[in-house]
Protein backbone atom coordinates (compact mmCIF):
# COMPACT_ATOMS: atom_id res chain seq x y z
CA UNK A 1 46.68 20.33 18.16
CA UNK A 2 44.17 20.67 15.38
CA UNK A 3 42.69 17.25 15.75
CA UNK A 4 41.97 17.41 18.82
CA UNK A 5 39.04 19.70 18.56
CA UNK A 6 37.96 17.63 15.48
CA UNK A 7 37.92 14.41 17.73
CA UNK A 8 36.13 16.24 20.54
CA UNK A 9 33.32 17.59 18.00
CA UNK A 10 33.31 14.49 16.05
CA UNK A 11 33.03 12.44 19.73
CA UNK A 12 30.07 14.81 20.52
CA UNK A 13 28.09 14.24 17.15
CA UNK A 14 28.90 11.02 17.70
CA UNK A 15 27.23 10.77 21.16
CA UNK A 16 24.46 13.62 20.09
CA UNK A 17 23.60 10.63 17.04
CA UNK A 18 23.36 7.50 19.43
CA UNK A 19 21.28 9.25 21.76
CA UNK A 20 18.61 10.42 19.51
CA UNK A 21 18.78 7.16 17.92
CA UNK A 22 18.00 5.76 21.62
CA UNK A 23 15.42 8.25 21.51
CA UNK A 24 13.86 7.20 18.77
CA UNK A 25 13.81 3.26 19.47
CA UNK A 26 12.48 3.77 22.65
CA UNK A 27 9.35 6.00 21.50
CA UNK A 28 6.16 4.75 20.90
CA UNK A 29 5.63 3.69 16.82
CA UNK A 30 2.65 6.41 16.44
CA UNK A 31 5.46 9.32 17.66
CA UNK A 32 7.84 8.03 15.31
CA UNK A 33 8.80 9.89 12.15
CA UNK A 34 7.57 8.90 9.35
CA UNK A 35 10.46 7.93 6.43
CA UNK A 36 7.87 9.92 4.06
CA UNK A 37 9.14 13.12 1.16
CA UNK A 38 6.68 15.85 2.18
CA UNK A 39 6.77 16.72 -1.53
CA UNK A 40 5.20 13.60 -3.06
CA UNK A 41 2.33 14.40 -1.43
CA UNK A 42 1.53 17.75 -3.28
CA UNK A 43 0.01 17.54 -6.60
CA UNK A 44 -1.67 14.07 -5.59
CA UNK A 45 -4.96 13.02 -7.92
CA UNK A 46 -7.99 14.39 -5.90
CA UNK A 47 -9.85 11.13 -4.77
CA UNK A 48 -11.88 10.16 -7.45
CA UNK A 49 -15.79 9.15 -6.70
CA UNK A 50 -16.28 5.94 -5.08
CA UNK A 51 -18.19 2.68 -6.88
CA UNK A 52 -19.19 -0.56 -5.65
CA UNK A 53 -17.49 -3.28 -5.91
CA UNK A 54 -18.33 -7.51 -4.30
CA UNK A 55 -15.85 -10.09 -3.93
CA UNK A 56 -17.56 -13.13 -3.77
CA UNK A 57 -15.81 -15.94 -1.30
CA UNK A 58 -16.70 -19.16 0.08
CA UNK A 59 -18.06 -16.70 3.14
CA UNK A 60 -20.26 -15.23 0.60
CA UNK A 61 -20.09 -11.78 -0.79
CA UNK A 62 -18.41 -9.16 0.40
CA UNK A 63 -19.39 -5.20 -0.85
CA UNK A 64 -16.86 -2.12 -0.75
CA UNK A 65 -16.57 1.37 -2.48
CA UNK A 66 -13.62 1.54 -4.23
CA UNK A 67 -11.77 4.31 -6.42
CA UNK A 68 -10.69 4.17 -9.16
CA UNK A 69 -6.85 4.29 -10.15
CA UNK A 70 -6.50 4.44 -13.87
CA UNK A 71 -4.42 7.06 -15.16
CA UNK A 72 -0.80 6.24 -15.08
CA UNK A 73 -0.59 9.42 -12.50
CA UNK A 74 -3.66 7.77 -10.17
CA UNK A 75 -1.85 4.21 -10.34
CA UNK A 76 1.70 6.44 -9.57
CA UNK A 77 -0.01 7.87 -5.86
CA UNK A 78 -2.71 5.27 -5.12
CA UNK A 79 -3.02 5.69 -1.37
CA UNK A 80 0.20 7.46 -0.78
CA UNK A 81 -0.48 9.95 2.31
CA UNK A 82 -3.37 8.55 3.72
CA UNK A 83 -3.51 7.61 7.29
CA UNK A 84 -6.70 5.54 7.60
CA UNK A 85 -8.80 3.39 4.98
CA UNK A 86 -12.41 2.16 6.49
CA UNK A 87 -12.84 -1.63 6.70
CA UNK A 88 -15.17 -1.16 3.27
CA UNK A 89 -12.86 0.83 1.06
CA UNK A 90 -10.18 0.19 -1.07
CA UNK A 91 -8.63 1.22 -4.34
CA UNK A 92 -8.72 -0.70 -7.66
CA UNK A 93 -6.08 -0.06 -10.15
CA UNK A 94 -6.87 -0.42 -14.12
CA UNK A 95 -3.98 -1.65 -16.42
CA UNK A 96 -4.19 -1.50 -20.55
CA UNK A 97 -3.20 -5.73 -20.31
CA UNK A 98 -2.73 -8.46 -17.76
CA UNK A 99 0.78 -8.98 -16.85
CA UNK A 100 3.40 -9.20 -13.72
CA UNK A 101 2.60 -6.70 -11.33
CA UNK A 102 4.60 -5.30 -8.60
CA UNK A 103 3.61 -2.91 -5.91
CA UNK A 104 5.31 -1.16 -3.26
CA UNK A 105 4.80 0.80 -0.23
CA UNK A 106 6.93 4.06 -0.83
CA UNK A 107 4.97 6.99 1.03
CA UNK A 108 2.11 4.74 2.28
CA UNK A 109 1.43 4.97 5.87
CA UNK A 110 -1.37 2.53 6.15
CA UNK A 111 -0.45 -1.52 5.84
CA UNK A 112 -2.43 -3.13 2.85
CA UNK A 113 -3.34 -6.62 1.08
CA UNK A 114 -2.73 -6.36 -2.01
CA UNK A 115 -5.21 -8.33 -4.26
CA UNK A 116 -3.83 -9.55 -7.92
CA UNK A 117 -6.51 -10.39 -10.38
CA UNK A 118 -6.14 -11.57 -13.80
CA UNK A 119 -7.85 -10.48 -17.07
CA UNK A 120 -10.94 -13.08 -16.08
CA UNK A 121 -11.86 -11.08 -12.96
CA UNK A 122 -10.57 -13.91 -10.66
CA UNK A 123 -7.70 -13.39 -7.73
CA UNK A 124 -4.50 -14.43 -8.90
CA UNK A 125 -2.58 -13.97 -5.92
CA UNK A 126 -2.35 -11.78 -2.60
CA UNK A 127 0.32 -9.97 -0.77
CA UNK A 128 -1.29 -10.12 2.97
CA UNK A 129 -0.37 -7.36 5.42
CA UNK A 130 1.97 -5.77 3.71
CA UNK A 131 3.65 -3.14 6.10
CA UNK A 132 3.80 0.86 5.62
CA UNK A 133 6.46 2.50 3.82
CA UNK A 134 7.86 -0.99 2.96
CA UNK A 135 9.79 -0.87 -0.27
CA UNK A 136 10.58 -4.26 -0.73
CA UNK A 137 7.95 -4.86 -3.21
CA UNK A 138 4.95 -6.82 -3.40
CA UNK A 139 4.95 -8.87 -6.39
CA UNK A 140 1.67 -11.17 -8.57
CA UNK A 141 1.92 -14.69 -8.89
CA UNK A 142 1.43 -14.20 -12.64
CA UNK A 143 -0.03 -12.11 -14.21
CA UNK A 144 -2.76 -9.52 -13.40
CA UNK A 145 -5.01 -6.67 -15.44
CA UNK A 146 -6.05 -5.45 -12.02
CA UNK A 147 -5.16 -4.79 -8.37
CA UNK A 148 -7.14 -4.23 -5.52
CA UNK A 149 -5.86 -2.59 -2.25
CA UNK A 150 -7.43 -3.02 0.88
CA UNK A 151 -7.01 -2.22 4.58
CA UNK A 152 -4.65 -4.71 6.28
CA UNK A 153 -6.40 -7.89 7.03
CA UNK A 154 -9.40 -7.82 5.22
CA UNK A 155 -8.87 -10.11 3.03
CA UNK A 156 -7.97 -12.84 5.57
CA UNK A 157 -11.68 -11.58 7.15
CA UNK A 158 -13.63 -11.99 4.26
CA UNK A 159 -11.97 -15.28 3.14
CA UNK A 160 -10.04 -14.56 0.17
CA UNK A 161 -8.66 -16.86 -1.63
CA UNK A 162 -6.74 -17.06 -5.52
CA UNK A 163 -9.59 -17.76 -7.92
CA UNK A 164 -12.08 -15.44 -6.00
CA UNK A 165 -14.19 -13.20 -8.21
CA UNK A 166 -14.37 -10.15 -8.06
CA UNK A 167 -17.25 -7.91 -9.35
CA UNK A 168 -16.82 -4.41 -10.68
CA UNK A 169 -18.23 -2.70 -13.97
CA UNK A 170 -14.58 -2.53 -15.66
CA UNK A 171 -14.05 -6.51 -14.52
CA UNK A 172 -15.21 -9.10 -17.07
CA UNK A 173 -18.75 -10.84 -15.66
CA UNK A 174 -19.33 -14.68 -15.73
């Protein structure tokens, strides 16, 4: 007699569970939850002044306002949280020395390209269109000193190819 109120409740959860989930795959991406921890938001790097930065293509050159993530904290939060980046913005991450990077989406609603660039200021490799809150990981083709994020798709606008240049006061000229 005891397990039958246990099956009911468990046969109600049960049908309580598959119905939200219905709910959920029916409703529109944008009224979807977010997979997102509230709390890794809080204590986030205020956004750090913007400087220019050109990538130079076969299309010609290309200008944005980037900040600047390098403190291991900045690199850490990048563009966690946000929920739009303008067509001429982006974020460029400083490391100490070029080697494989990795990058991942945890707590990042916007998609990205990821830009790898080596220690000579040229594109190594990109990760195109890589999806919100995707923590697969987006790894270099070898080895990079700095990343670039941009909004998803840019880089396919602009032309961007591996051994691009890009131009910014921290990147080595020539």
């Amino acid at each position: 007699m005891l397990h039958q109120p246990l099956g009911r409740r468990l046969g109600v959860a049960l049908a309580l569970t598959l119905s939200f989930a219905a709910f959920l795959a029916a409703a529109p991406a944008s009224a979807q939850i977010p997979r997102q921890d509230p709390k890794s938001c809080k204590g986030q790097p205020e956004i750090t002044p913007l400087e220019p930065l050109q990538i130079r293509t076969d299309k010609g050159v290309t200008s944005f306002q980037v900040e600047i993530a390098d403190s291991e904290m900045e690199r850490e939060y990048g563009l966690m949280c946000r929920r739009s980046l303008a067509a001429d913005r982006g974020m460029l991450f400083l490391f100490a020395r070029a080697e494989p990077q990795m990058f991942w989406m945890r707590n990042t609603l916007i998609p990205l390209d990821i830009i790898y660039i080596g220690a000579n200021g040229r594109v190594v490799s990109i990760s195109r269109n890589v999806q919100a809150l995707d923590e697969s990981g987006a790894p270099s083709a070898g080895p990079a000193k700095f990343v670039l994020e941009l909004a998803a798709g840019r880089a396919a606008q602009i032309g961007l190819l591996p051994g691009d240049r890009v131009l910014h006061r921290a990147l080595p000229r020539g």
